[in-house]
N, C-alpha and C. Protein backbone atom coordinates (compact mmCIF):
# COMPACT_ATOMS: atom_id res chain seq x y z
N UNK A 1 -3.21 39.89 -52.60
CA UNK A 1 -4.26 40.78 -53.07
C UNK A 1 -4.09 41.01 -54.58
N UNK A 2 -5.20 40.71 -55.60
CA UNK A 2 -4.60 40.70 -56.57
C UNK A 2 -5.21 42.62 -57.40
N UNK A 3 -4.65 42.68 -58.04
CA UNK A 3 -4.53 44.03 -58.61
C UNK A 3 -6.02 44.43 -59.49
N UNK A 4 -6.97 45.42 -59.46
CA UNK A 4 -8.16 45.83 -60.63
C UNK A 4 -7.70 46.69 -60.57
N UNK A 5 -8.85 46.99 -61.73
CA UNK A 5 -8.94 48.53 -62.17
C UNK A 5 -10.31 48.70 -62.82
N UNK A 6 -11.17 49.06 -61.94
CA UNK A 6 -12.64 48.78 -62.95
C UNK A 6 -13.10 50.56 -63.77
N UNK A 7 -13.95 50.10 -64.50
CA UNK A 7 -14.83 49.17 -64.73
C UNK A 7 -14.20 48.19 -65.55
N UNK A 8 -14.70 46.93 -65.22
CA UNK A 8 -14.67 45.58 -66.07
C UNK A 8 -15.65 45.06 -66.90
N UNK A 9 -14.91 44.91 -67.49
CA UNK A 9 -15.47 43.55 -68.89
C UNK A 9 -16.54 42.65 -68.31
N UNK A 10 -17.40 42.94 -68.90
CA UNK A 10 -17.87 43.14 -70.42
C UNK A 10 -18.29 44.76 -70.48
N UNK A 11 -17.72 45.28 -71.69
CA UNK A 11 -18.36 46.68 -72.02
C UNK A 11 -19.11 47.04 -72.03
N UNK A 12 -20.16 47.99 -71.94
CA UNK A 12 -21.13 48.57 -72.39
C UNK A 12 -21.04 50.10 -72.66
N UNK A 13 -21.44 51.14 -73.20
CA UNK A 13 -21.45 52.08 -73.98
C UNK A 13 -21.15 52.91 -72.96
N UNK A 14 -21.16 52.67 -72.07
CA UNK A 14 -21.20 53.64 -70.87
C UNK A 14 -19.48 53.63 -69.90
N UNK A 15 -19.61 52.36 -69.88
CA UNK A 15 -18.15 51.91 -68.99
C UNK A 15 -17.19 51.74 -69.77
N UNK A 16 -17.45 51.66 -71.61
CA UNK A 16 -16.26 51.87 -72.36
C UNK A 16 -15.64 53.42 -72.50
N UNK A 17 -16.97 53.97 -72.14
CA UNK A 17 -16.35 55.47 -72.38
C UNK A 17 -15.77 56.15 -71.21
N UNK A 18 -16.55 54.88 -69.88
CA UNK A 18 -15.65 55.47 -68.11
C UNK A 18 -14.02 54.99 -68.67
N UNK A 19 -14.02 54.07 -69.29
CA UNK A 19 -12.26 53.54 -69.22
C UNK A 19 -11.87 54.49 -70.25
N UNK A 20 -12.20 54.97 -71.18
CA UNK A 20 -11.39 55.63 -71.59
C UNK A 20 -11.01 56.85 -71.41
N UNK A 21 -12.20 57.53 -70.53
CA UNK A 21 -11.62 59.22 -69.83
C UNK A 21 -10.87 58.59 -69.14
N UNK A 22 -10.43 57.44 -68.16
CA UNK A 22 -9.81 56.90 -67.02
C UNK A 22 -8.16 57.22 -67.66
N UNK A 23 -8.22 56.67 -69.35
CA UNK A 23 -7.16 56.66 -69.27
C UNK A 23 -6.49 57.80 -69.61
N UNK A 24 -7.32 58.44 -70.18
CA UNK A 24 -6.88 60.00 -71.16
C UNK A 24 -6.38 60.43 -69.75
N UNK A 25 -7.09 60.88 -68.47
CA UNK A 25 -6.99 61.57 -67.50
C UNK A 25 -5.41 61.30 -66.90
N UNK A 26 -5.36 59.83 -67.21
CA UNK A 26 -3.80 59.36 -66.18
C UNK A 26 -2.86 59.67 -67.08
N UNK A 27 -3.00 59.42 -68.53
CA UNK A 27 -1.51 60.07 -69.49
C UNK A 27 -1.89 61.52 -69.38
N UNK A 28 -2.82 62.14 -69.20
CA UNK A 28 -2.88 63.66 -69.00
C UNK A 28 -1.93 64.28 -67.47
N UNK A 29 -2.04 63.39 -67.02
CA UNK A 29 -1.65 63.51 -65.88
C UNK A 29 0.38 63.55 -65.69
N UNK A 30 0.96 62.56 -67.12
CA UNK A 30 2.07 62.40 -67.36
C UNK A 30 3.14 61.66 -66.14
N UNK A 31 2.46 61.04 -65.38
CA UNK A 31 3.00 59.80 -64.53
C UNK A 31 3.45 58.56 -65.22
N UNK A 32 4.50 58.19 -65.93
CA UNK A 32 4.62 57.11 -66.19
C UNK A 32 4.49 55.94 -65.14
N UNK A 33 4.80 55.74 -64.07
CA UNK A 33 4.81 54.67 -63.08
C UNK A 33 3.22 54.65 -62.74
N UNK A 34 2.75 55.36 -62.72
CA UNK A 34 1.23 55.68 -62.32
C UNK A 34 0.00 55.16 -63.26
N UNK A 35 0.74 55.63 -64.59
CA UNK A 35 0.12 54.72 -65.90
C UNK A 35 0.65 53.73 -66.00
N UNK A 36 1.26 52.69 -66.01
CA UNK A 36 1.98 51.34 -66.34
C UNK A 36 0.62 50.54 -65.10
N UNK A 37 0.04 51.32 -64.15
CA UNK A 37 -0.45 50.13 -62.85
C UNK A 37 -1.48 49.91 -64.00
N UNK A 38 -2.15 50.51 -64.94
CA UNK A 38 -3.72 50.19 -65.59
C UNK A 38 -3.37 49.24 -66.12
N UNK A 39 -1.99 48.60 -66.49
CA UNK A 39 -1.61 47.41 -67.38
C UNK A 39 -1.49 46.32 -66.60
N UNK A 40 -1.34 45.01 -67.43
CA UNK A 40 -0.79 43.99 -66.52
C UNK A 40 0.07 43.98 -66.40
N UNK A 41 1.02 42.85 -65.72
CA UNK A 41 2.19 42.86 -65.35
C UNK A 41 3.03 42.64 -66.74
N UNK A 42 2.64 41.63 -67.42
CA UNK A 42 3.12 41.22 -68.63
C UNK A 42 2.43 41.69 -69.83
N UNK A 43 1.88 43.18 -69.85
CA UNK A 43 1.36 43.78 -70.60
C UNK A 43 2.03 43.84 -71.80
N UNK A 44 0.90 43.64 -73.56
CA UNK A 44 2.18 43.67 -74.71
C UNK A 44 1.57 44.98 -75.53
N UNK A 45 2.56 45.40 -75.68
CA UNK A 45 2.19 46.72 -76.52
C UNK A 45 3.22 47.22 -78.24
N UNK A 46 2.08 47.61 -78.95
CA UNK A 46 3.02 47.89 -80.12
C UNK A 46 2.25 49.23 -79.71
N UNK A 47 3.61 50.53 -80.08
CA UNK A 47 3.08 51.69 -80.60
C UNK A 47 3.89 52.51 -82.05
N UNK A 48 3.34 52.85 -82.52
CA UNK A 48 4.38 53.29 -83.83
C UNK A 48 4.64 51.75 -84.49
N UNK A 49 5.90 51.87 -84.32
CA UNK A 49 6.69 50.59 -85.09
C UNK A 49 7.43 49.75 -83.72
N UNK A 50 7.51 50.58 -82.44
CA UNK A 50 8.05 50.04 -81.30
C UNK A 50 7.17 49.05 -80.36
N UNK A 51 7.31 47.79 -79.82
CA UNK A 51 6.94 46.21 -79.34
C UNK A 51 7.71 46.39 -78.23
N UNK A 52 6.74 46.17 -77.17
CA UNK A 52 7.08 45.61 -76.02
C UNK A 52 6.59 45.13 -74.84
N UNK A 53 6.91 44.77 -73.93
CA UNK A 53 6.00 44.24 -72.88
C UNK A 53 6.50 44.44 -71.66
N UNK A 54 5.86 44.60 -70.42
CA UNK A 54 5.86 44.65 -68.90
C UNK A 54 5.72 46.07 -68.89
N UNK A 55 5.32 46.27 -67.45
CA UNK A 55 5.24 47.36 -67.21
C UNK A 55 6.84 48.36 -67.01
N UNK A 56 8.04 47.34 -66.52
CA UNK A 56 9.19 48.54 -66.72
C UNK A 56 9.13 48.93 -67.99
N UNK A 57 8.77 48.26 -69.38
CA UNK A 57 9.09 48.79 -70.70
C UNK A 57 8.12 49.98 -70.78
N UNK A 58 7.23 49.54 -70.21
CA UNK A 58 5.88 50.81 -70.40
C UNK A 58 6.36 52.04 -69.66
N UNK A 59 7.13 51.61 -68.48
CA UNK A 59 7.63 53.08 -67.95
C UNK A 59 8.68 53.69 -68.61
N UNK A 60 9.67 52.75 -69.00
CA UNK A 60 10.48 53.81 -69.64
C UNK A 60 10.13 54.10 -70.65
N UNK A 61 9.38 53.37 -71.84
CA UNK A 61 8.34 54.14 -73.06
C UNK A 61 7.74 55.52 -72.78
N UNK A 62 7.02 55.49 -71.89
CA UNK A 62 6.45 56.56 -71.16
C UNK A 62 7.96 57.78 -70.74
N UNK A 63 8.59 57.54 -70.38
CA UNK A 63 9.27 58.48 -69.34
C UNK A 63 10.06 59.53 -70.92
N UNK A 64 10.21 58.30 -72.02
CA UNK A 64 11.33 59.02 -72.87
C UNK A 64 9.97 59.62 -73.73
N UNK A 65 8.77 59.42 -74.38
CA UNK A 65 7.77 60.08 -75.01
C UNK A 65 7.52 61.47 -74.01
N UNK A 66 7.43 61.57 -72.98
CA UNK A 66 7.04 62.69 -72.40
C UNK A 66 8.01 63.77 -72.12
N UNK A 67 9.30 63.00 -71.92
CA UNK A 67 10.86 63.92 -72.18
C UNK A 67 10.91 64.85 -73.58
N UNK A 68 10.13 63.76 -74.88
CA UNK A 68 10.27 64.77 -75.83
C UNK A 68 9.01 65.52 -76.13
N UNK A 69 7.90 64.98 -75.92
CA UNK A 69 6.93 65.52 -76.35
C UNK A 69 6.30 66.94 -75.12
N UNK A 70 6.82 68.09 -74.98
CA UNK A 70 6.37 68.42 -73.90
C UNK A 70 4.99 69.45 -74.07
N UNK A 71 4.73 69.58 -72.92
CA UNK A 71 3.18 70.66 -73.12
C UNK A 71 1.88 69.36 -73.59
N UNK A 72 2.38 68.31 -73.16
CA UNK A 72 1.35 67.54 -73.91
C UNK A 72 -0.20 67.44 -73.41
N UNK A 73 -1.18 66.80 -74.35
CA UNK A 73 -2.55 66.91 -73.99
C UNK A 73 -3.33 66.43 -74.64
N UNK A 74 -4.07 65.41 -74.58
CA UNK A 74 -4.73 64.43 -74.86
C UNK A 74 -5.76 64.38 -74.67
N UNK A 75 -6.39 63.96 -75.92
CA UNK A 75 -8.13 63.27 -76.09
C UNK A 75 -8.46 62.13 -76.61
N UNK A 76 -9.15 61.42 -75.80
CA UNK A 76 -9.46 60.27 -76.74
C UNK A 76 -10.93 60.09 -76.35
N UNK A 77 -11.44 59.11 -77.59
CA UNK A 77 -12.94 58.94 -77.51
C UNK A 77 -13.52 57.37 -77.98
N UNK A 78 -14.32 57.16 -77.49
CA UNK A 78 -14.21 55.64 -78.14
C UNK A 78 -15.20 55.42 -79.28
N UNK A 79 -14.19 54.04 -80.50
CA UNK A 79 -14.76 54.60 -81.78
C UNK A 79 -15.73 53.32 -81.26
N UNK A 80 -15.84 52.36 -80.99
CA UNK A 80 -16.35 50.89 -81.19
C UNK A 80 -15.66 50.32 -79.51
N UNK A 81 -16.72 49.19 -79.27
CA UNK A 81 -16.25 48.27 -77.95
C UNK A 81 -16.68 46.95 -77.92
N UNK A 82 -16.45 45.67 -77.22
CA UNK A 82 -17.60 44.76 -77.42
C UNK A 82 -16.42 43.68 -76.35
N UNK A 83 -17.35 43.09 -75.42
CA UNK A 83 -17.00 41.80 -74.42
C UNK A 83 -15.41 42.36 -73.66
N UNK A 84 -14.66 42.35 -74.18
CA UNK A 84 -13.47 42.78 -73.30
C UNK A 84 -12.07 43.69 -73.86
N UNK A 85 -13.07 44.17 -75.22
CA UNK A 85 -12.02 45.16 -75.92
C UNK A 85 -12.76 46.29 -76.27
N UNK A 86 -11.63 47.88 -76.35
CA UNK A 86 -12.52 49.03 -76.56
C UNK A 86 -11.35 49.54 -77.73
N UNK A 87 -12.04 49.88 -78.67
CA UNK A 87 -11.25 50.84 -80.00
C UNK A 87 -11.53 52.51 -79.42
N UNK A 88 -10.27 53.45 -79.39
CA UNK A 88 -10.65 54.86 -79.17
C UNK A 88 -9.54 55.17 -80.50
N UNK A 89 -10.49 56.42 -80.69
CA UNK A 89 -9.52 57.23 -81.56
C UNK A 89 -9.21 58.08 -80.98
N UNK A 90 -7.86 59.04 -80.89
CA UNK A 90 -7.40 60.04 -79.89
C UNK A 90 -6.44 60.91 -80.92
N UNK A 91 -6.35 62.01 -80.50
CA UNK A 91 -5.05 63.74 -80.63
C UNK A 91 -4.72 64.01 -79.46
N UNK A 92 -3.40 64.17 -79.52
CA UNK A 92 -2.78 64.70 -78.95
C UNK A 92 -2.17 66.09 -79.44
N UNK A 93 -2.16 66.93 -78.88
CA UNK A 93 -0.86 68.29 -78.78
C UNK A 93 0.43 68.47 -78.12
N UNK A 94 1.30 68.74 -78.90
CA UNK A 94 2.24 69.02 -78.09
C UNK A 94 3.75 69.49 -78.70
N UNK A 95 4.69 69.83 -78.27
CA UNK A 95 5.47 71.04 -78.91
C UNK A 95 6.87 70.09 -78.23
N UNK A 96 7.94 70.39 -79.61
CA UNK A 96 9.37 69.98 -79.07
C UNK A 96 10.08 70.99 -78.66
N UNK A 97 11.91 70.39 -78.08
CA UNK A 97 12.34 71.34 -77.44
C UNK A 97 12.82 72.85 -78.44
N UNK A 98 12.29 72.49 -79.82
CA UNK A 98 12.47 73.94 -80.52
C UNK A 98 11.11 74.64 -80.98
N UNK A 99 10.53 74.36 -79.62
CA UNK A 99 9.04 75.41 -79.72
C UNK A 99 7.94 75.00 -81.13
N UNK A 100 8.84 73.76 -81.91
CA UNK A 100 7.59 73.39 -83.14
C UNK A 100 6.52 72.73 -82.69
N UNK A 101 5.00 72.76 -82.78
CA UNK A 101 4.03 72.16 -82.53
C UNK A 101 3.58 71.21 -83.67
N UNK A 102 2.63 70.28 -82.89
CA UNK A 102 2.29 68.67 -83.53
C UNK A 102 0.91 68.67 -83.13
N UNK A 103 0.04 68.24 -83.58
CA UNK A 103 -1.11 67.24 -83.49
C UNK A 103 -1.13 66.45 -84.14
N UNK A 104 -0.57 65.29 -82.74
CA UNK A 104 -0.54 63.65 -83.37
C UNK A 104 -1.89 62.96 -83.15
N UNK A 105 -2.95 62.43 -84.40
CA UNK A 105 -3.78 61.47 -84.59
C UNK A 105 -3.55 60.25 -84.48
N UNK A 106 -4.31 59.24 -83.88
CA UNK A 106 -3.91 57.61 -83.82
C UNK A 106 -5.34 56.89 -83.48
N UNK A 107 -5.24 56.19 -83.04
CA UNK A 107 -6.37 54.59 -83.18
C UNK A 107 -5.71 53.94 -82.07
N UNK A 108 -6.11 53.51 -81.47
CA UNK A 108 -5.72 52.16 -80.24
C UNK A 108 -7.18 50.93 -80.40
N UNK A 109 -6.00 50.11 -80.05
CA UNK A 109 -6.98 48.95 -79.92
C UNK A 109 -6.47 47.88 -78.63
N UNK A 110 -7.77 48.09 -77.69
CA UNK A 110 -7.75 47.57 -76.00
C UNK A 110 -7.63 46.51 -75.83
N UNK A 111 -7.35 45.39 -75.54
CA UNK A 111 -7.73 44.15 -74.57
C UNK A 111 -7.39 44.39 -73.49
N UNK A 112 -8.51 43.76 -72.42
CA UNK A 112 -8.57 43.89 -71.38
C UNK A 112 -8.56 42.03 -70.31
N UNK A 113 -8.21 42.07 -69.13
CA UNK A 113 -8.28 40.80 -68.47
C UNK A 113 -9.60 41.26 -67.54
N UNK A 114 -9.77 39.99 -67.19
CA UNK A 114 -11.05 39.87 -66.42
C UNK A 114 -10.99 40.88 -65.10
N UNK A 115 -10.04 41.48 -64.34
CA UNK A 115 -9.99 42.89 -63.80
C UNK A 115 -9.37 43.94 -63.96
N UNK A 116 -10.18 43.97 -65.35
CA UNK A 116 -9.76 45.75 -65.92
C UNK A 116 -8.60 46.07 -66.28
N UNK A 117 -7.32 45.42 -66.15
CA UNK A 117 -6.22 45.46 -66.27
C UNK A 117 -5.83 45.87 -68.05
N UNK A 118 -5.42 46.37 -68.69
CA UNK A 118 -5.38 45.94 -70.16
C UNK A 118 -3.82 45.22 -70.10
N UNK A 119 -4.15 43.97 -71.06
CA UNK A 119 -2.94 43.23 -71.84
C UNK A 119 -2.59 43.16 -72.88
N UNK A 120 -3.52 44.34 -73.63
CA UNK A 120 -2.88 44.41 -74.96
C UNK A 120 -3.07 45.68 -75.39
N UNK A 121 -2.23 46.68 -75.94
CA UNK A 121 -2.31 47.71 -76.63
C UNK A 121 -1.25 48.06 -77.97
N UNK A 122 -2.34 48.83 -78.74
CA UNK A 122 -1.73 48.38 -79.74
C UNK A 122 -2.32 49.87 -80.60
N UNK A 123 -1.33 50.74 -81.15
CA UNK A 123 -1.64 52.10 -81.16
C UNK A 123 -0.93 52.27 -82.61
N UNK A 124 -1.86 53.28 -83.30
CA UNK A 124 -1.60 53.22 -84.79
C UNK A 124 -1.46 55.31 -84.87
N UNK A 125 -0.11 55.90 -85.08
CA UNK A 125 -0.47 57.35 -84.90
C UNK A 125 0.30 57.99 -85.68
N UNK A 126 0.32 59.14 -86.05
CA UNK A 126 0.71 60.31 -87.21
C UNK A 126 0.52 61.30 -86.78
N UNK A 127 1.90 62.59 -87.23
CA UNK A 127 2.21 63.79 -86.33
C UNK A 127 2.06 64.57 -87.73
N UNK A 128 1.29 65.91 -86.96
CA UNK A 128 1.03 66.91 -88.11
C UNK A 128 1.59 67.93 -87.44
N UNK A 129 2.49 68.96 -88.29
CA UNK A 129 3.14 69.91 -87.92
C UNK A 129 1.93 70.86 -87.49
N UNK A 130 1.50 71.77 -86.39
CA UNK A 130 0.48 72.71 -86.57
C UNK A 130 1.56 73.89 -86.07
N UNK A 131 0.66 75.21 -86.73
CA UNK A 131 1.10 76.17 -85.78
C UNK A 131 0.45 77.17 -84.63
N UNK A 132 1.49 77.30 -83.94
CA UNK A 132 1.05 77.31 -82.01
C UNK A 132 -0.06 78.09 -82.25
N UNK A 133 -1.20 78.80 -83.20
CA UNK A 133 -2.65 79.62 -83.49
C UNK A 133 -3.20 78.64 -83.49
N UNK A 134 -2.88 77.50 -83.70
CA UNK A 134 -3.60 76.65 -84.41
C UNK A 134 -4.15 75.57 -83.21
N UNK A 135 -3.41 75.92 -82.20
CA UNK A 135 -3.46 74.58 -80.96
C UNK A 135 -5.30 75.02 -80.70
N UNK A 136 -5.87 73.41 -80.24
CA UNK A 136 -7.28 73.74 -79.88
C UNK A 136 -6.75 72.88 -78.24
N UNK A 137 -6.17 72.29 -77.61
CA UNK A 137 -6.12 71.63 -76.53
C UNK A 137 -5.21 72.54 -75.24
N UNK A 138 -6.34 73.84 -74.91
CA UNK A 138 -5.84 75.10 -74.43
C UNK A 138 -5.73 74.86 -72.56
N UNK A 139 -6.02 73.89 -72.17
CA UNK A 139 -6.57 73.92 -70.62
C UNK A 139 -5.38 74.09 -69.93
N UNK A 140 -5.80 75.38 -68.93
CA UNK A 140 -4.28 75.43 -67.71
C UNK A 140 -5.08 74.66 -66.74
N UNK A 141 -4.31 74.27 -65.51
CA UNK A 141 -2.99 73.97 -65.76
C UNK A 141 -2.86 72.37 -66.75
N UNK A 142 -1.76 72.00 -67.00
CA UNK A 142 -1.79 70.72 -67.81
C UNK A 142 -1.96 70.18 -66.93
N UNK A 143 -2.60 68.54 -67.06
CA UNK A 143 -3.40 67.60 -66.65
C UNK A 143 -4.48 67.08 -67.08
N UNK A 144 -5.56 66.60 -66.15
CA UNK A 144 -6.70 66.17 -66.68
C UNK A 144 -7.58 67.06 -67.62
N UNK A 145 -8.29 66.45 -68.97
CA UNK A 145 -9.13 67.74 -69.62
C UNK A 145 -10.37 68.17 -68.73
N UNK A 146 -10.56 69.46 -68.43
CA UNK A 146 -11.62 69.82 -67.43
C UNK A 146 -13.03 69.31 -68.68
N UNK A 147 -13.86 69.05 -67.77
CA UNK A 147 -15.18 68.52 -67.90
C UNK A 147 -15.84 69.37 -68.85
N UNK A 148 -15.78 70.73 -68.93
CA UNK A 148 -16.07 71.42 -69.90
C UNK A 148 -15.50 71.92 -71.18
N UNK A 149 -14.43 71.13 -71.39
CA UNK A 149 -13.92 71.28 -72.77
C UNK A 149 -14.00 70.29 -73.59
N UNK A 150 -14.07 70.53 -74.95
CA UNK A 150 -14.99 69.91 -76.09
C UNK A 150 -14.11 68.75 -76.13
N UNK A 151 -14.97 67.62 -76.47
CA UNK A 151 -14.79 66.67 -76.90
C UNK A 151 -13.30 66.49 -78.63
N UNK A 152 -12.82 65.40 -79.24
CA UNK A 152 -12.62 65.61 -80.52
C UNK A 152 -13.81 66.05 -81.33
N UNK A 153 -14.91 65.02 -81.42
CA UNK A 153 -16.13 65.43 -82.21
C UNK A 153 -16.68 66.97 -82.11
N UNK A 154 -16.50 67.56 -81.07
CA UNK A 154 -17.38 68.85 -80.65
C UNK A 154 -15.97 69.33 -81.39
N UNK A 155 -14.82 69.16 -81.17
CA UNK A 155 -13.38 70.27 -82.16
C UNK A 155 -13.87 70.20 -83.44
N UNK A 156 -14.26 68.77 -84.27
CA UNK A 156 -14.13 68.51 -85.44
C UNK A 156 -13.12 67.97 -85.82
N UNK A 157 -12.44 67.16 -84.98
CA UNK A 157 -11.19 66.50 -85.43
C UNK A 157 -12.08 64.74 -85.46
């Protein structure tokens, strides 16, 4: 049985923006093993300055980002899409273990295989000190962003 994850390729304005709540929702969710299935098996990823590939690298990537980054919460939106790749720009919030807060900005850029799977990610991001007045990504409990809270564009970020 082989593995999807739709919607699939080819994009359109509509199903680039279903995959990308898809994904905001599952790192909102903070499952690393749970997020690694949207990848392929031999998924390659740069984030920051760090390269790697498969899904164990993606889990333990995942397991040690969420160890430090805690309270986290995520938006992303898509800037551009076309045939089997989607560009989102996304913020995140989130606070270390000495109570300092961040809103980290970044860029991703998607490839996807012919079932939905992505095989390439590739994430460009920068941490701004904020302070905890300052947080706009307020939703209890943490997890998915509820349906009624603003977009980045509707924040102004």
């Amino acid at each position: 049985m082989s593995e999807s994850r739709p919607p699939f390729p080819p994009f359109d304005a509509t199903t680039a923006a279903l995959k990308a709540r898809r994904a905001e929702d599952a790192w909102n969710r903070r499952d690393p093993v749970a997020v690694s299935l949207a990848y392929t098996a031999d998924s390659q990823w740069r984030n920051r300055a760090e390269f790697f590939a498969g899904r164990p690298a993606i889990v333990e990537f995942l397991t040690r980002k969420w160890a430090r980054e805690l309270e986290y919460r995520l938006i992303k939106e898509v800037w551009a899409f076309t045939d089997n790749r989607i560009a989102v720009r996304f913020a995140y919030e989130w606070r270390d273990d000495s109570q300092n807060w961040f809103r980290s900005h970044g860029n991703e850029q998607w490839e996807f295989d012919a079932q939905g799977l992505m095989r390439r990610r590739e994430a460009s991001i920068n941490d701004r000190p904020i302070a905890a007045a300052d947080r706009l990504f307020l939703w209890e409990p943490w997890g998915p962003r509820p349906d009624d809270h603003p977009s980045l564009s509707e924040l102004g970020l």
